[in-house]
Protein backbone atom coordinates (compact mmCIF):
# COMPACT_ATOMS: atom_id res chain seq x y z
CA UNK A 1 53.98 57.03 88.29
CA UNK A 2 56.71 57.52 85.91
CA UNK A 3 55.26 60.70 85.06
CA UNK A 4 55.70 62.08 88.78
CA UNK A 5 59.28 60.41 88.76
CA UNK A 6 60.20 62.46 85.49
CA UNK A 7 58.97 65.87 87.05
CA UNK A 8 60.49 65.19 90.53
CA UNK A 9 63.95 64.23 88.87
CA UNK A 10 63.68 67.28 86.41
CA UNK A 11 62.92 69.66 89.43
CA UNK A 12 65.63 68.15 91.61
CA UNK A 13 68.23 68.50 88.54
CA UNK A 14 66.89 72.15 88.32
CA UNK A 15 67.15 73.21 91.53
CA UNK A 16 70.53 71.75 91.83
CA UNK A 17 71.52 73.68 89.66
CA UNK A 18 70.50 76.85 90.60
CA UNK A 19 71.73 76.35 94.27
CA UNK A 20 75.06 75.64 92.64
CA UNK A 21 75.05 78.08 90.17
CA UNK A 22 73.93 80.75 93.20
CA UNK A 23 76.63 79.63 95.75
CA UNK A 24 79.47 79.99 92.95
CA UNK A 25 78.72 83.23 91.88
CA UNK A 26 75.40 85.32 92.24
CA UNK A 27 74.60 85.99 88.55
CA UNK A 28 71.87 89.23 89.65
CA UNK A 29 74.01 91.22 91.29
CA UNK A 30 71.66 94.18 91.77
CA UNK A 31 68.62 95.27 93.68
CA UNK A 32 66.19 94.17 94.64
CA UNK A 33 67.16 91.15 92.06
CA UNK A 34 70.63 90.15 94.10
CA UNK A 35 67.51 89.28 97.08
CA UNK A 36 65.91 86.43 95.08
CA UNK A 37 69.73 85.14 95.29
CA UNK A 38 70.56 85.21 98.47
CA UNK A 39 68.66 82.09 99.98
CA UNK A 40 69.88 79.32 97.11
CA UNK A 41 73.12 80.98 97.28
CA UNK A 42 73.37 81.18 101.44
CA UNK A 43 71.63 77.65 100.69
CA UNK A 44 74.04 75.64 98.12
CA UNK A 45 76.97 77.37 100.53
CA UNK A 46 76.52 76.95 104.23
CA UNK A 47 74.33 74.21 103.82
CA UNK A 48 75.92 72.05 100.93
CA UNK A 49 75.43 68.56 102.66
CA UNK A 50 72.12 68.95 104.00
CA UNK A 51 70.91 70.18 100.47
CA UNK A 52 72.99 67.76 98.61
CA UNK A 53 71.86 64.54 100.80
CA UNK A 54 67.93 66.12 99.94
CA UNK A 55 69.11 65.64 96.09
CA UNK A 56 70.04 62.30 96.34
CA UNK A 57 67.27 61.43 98.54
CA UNK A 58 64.78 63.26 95.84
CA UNK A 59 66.69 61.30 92.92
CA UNK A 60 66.05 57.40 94.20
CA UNK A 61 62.26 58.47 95.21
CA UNK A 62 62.43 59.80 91.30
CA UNK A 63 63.92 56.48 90.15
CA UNK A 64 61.99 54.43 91.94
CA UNK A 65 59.00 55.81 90.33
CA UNK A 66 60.01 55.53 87.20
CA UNK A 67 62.15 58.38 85.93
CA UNK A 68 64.88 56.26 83.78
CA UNK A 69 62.25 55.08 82.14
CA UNK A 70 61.87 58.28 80.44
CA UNK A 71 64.63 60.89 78.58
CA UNK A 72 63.75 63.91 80.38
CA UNK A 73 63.41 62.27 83.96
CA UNK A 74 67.45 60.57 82.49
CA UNK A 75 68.61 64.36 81.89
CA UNK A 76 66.92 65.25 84.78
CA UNK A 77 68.42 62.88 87.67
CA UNK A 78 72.04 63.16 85.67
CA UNK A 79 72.02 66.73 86.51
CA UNK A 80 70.74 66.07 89.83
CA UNK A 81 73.83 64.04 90.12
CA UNK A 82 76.07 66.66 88.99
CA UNK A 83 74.67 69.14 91.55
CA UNK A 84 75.38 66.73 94.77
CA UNK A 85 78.57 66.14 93.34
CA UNK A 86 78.86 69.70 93.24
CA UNK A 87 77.51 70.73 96.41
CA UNK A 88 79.51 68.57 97.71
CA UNK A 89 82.57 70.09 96.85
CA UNK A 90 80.96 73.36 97.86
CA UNK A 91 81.02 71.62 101.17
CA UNK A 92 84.85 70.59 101.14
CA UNK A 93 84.87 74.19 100.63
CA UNK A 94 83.70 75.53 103.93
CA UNK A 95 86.36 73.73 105.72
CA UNK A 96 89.20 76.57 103.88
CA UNK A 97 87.67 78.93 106.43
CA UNK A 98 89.37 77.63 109.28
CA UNK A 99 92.53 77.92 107.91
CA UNK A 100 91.60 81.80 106.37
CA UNK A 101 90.64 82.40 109.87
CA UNK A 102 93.55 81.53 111.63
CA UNK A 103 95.74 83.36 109.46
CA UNK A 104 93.85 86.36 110.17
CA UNK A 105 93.80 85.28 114.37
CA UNK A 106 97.85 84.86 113.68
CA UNK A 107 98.14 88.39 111.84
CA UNK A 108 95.74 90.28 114.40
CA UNK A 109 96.80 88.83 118.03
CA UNK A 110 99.64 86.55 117.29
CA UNK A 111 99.39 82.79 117.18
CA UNK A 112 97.11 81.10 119.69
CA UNK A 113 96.27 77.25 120.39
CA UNK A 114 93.17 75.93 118.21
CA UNK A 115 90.27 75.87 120.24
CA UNK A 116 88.92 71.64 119.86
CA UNK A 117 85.64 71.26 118.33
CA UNK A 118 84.09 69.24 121.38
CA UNK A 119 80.47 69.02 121.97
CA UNK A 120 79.05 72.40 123.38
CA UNK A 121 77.31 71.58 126.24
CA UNK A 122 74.67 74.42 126.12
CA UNK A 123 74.31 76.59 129.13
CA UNK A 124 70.95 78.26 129.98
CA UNK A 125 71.43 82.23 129.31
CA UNK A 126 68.91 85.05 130.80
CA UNK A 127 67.92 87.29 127.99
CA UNK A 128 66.59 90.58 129.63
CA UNK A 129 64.54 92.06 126.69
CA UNK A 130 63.91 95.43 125.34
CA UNK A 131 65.53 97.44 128.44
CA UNK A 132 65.35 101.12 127.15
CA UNK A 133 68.42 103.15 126.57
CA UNK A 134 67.11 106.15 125.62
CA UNK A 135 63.51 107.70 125.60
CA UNK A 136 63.11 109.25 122.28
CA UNK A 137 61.91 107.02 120.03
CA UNK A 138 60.30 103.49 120.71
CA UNK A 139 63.00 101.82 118.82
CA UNK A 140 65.83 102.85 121.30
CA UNK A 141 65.96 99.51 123.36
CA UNK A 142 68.51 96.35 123.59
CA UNK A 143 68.24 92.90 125.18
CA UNK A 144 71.37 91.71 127.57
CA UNK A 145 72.35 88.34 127.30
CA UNK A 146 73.80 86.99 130.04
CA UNK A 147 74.16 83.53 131.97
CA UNK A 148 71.87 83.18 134.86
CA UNK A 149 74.59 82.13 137.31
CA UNK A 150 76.75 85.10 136.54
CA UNK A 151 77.97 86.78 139.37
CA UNK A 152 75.98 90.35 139.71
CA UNK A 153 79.52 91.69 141.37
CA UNK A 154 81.69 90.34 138.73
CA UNK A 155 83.22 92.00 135.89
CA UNK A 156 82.29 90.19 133.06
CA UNK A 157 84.05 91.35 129.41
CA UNK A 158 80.53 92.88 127.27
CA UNK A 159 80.10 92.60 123.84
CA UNK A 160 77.29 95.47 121.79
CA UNK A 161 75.46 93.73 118.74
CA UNK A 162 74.58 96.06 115.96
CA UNK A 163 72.43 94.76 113.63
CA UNK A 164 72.24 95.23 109.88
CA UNK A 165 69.52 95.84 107.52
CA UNK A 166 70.63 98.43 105.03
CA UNK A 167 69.65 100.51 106.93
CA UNK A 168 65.82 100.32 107.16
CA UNK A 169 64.90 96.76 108.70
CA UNK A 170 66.82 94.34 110.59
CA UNK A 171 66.11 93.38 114.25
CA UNK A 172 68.36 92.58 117.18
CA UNK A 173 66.51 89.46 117.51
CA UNK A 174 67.78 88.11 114.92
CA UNK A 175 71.38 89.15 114.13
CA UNK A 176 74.62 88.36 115.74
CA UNK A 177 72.92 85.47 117.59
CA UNK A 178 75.21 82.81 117.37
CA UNK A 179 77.81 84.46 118.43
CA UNK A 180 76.04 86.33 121.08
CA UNK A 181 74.87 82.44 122.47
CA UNK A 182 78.56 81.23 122.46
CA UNK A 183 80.06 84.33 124.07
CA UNK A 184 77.72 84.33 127.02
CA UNK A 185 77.83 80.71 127.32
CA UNK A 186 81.32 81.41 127.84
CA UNK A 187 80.80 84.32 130.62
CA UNK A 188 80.57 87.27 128.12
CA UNK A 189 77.74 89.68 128.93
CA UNK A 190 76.35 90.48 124.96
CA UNK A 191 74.15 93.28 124.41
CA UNK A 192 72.24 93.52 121.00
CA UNK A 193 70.28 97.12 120.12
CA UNK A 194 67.71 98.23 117.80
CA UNK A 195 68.19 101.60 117.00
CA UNK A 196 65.77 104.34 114.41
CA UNK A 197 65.81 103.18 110.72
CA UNK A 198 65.65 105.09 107.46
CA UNK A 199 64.02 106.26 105.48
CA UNK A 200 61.49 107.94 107.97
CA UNK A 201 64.91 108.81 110.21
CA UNK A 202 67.55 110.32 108.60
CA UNK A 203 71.16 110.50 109.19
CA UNK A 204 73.06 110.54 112.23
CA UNK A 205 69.88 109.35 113.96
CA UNK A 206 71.62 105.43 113.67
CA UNK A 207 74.85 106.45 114.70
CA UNK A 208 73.39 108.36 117.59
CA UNK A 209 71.85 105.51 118.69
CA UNK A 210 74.56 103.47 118.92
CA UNK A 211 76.34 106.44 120.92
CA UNK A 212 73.74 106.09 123.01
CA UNK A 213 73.91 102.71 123.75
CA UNK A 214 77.64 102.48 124.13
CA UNK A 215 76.84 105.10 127.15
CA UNK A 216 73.85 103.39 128.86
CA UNK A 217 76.04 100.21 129.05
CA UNK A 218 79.12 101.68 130.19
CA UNK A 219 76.94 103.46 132.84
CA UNK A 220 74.51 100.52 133.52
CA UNK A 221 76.49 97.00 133.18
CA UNK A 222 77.94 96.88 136.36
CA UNK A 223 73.93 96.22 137.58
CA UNK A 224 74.24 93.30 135.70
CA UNK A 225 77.59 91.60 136.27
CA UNK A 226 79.65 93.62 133.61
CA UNK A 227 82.91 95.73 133.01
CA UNK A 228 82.57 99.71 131.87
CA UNK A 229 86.11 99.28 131.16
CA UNK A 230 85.95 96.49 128.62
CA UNK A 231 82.89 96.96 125.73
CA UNK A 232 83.49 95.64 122.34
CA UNK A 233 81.28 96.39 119.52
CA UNK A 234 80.19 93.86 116.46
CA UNK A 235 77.71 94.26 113.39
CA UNK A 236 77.29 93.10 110.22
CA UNK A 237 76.74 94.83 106.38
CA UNK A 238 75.11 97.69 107.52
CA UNK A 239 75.39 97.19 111.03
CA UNK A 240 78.87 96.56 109.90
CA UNK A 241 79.01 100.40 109.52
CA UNK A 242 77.68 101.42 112.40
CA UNK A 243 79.74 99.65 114.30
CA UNK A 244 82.99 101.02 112.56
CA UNK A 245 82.06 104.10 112.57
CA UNK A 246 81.21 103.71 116.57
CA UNK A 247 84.82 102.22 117.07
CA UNK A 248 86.33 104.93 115.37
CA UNK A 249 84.74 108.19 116.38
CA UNK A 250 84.92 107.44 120.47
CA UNK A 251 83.45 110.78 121.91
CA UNK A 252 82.90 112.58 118.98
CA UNK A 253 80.52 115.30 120.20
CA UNK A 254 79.01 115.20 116.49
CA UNK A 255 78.04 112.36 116.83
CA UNK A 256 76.82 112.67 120.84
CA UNK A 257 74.74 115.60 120.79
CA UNK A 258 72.97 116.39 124.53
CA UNK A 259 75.42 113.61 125.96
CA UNK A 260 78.94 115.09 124.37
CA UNK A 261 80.88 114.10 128.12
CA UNK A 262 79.38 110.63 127.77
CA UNK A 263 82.30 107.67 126.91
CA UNK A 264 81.61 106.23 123.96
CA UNK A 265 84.91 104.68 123.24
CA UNK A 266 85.46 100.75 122.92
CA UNK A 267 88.26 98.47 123.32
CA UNK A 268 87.64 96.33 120.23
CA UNK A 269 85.38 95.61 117.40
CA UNK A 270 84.65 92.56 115.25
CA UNK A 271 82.92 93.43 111.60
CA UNK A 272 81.34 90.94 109.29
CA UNK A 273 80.59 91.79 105.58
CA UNK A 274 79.94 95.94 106.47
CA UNK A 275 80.16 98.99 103.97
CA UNK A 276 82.98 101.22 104.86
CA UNK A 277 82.98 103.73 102.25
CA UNK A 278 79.76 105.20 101.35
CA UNK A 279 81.72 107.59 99.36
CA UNK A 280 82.66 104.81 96.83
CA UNK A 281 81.53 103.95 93.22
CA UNK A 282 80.20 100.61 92.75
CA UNK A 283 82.34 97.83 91.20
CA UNK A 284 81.22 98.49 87.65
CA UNK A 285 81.92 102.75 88.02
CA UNK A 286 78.45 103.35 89.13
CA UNK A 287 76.91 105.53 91.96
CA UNK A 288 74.11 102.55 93.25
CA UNK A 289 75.74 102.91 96.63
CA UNK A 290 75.43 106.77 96.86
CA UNK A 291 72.17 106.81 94.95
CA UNK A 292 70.23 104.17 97.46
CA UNK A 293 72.48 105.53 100.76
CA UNK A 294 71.07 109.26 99.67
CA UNK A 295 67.45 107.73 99.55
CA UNK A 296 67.54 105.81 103.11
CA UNK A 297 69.23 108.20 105.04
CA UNK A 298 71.37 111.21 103.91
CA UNK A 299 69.33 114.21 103.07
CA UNK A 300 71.93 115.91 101.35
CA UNK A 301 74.04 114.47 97.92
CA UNK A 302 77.48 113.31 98.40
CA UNK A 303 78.70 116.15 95.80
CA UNK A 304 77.21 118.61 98.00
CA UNK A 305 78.28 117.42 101.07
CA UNK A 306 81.27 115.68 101.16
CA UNK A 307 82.45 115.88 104.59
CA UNK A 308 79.57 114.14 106.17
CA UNK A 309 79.75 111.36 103.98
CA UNK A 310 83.38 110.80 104.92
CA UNK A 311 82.80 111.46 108.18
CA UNK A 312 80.03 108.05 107.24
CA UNK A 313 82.44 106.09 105.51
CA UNK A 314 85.06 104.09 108.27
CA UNK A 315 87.61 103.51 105.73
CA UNK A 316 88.04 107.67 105.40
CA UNK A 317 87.83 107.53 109.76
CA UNK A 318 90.47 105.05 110.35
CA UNK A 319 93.82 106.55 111.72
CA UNK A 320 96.57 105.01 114.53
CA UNK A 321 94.12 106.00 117.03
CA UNK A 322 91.30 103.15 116.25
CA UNK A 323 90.92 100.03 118.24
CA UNK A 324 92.03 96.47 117.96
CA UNK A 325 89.74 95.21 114.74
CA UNK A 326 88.62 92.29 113.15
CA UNK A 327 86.98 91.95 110.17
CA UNK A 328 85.32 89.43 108.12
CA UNK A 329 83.94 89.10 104.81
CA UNK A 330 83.04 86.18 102.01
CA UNK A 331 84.68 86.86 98.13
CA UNK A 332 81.25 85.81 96.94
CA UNK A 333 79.31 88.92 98.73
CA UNK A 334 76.53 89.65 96.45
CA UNK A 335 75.38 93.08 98.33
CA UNK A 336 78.14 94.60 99.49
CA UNK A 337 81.46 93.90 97.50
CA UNK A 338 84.48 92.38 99.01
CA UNK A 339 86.18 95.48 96.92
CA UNK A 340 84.72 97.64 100.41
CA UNK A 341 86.60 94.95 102.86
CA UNK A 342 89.58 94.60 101.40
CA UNK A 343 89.96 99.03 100.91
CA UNK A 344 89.24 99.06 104.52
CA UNK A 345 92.00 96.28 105.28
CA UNK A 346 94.39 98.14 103.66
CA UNK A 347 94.21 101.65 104.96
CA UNK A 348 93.77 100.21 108.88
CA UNK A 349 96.75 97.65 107.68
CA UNK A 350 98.87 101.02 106.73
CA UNK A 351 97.87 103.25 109.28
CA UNK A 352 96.50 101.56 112.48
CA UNK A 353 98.86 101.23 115.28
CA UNK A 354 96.53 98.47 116.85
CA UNK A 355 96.06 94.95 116.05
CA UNK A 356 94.12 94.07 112.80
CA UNK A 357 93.25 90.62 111.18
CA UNK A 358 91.27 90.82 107.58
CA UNK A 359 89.90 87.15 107.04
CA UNK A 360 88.30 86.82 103.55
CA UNK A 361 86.40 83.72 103.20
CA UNK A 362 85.94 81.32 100.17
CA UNK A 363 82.16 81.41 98.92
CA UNK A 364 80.42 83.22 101.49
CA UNK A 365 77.96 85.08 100.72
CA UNK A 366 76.21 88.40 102.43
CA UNK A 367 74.94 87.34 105.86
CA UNK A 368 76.06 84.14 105.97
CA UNK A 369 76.26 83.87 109.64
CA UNK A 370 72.14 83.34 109.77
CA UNK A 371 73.14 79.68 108.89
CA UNK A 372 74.83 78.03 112.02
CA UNK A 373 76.86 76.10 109.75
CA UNK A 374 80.50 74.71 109.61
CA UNK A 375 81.61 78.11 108.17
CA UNK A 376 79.30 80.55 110.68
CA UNK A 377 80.73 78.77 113.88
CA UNK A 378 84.38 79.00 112.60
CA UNK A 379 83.69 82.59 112.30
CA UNK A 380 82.40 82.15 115.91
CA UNK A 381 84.87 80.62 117.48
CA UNK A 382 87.51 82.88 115.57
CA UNK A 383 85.84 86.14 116.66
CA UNK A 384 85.50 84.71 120.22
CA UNK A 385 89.12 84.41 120.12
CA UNK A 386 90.10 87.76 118.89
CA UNK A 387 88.21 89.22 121.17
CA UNK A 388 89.40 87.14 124.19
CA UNK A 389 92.83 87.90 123.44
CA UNK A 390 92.09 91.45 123.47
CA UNK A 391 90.78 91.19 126.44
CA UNK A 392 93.40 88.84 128.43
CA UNK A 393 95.42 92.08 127.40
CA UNK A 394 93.29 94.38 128.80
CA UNK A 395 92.86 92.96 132.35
């Protein structure tokens, strides 16, 4: 017995560690290595308490077979017991995204009474699955969420779900969901699209798709209880992109070939953790970004051709034209650097005539919203806000 205490107490001291370690600060910061990251970091993060009331539930089972008993099962359950007090803190944490939230809420639409955290009483919702927009490719079909009792004449505000994946795998099953849920519990019609991936598809095949989307809906919604007038667009990482660079190029016949007269515009757009400069260097001076984006989708270098890498790269699109944005990303991104967020902030901040609210969020990590934790449904509730303000302007 008090050898199985010593090994569970070394393991839980071990693996408190690392999620600690991994939520602080991603030591492998490149790929495919930043991947075997993500989980303890998304893990010792967004779900602090959960993980830290496992290590103290791991440490009395260790003591109570016999780990004191021992030196290593002693090291073991005292750095078990530095981890929860740790994760803990990490926990604390989360709560500083409220108030980085509302300060971007109060920069983008002004200030706006706190929503109270009461109960959600969850609504049934209708989820109409893989409706084709376009016939081209298998992979050019969305789902509409909606609630069932949503009047079919009504003009409900729509929301179109990108989903991320760098660019080669993702799903629109399982992105943007939480947000999705809360919106059309809230009488939001939310669309979420797949769209063709890399490698085998190469650039503007994604963007295309989106265009293509953004028409079907605007064309199609009313059958299901929506407003044309009103679509707003969200996505994350590279998703993220694709949404940006939707917002910002409304009707761009580059981008709409065979369907130039379709409207593609939208009236806002909400973007978590994305890349908006594929043109950039990495942190460190080095081309990673251009080197991987030129294998998944770009057949041409960015040396060679730099204008259709700018016209890629939202932070080079933005001008006083773009749409009301919103945009969200965590300092301790381990994929795509907060260095891309904050570029992006400041040129829409300088140039955009519309409203724009940058909230950068303490310890999140790249797609942290797949957690419905504290932090994820703050984000929720704040981008449900942004974009209902928009909106109460619009009608």
């Amino acid at each position: 017995m008090r050898r199985s205490g010593t090994v569970l107490a070394v393991l839980a001291g071990l693996t408190g560690v690392g999620f600690n370690v991994f939520a602080r600060r991603a030591p492998w910061r490149r790929y495919p290595w930043y991947l075997a990251g993500l989980v303890p970091g998304i893990g010792g993060s967004e779900l602090a308490l959960p993980v830290a009331a496992a290590h103290l539930a791991a440490g009395g089972l260790a003591i109570g077979l016999g780990a004191t008993r021992s030196r290593l099962g002693t090291a073991g359950l005292l750095a078990a017991a530095g981890s929860v007090a740790g994760l803990l803190d990490l926990g604390r944490s989360a709560s500083a995204a409220g108030t980085v939230l509302e300060q971007a809420l109060a920069e983008s639409v002004g200030p706006h009474p706190v929503e109270p955290r009461t109960r959600r009483s969850r609504r049934p919702l209708s989820v109409i699955r893989d409706v084709a927009y376009h016939d081209e490719a298998p992979e050019q079909v969305l789902d509409l969420w909606r609630a069932p009792d949503l009047p079919v004449d009504g003009r409900a505000p729509v929301l179109v779900q990108v989903h991320g994946g760098s660019w080669i795998g993702g799903s629109k099953r399982s992105q943007g969901v939480h947000l999705m849920r809360y919106l059309a519990e809230r009488g939001w019609i939310c669309v979420s699209i797949d769209y063709r991936l890399g490698p085998r598809n190469r650039w503007p095949a994604q963007i295309v798709d989106v265009k293509r989307a953004l028409a079907w809906v605007r064309e199609h919604i009313t059958e299901f209880g929506g407003d044309p007038t009103f679509l707003a667009l969200t996505g994350g990482s590279a998703g993220g992109q694709l949404a940006a660079v939707a917002a910002l190029s409304a009707n761009d016949p580059a981008f709409q070939p065979g369907f130039e007269a379709a409207d593609t515009s939208v009236v806002a757009a909400a973007l978590l953790y994305g890349v908006y400069d594929l043109t950039a260097l990495n942190d460190d001076g080095r081309p990673r970004l251009r080197d991987y984006v030129r294998k998944v989708i770009f057949d041409t270098d960015h040396d060679q051709d730099p204008t259709t890498w700018r016209a890629a790269s939202p932070t080079l699109r933005v001008d006083r034209t773009a749409p009301p944005m919103f945009v969200v990303h965590g300092d301790r991104d381990e994929i795509v650097s907060v260095n891309q967020a904050r570029a992006f902030a400041d040129r829409a901040r300088a140039v955009s005539a519309q409203p724009f609210g940058y909230a950068e969020l303490p310890y999140a990590h790249h797609a942290f919203d797949l957690v419905a934790s504290t932090r994820t449904m703050a984000t929720v509730r704040a981008v449900t806000r942004f974009l209902e303000a928009i909106h109460a302007r619009h009608r």
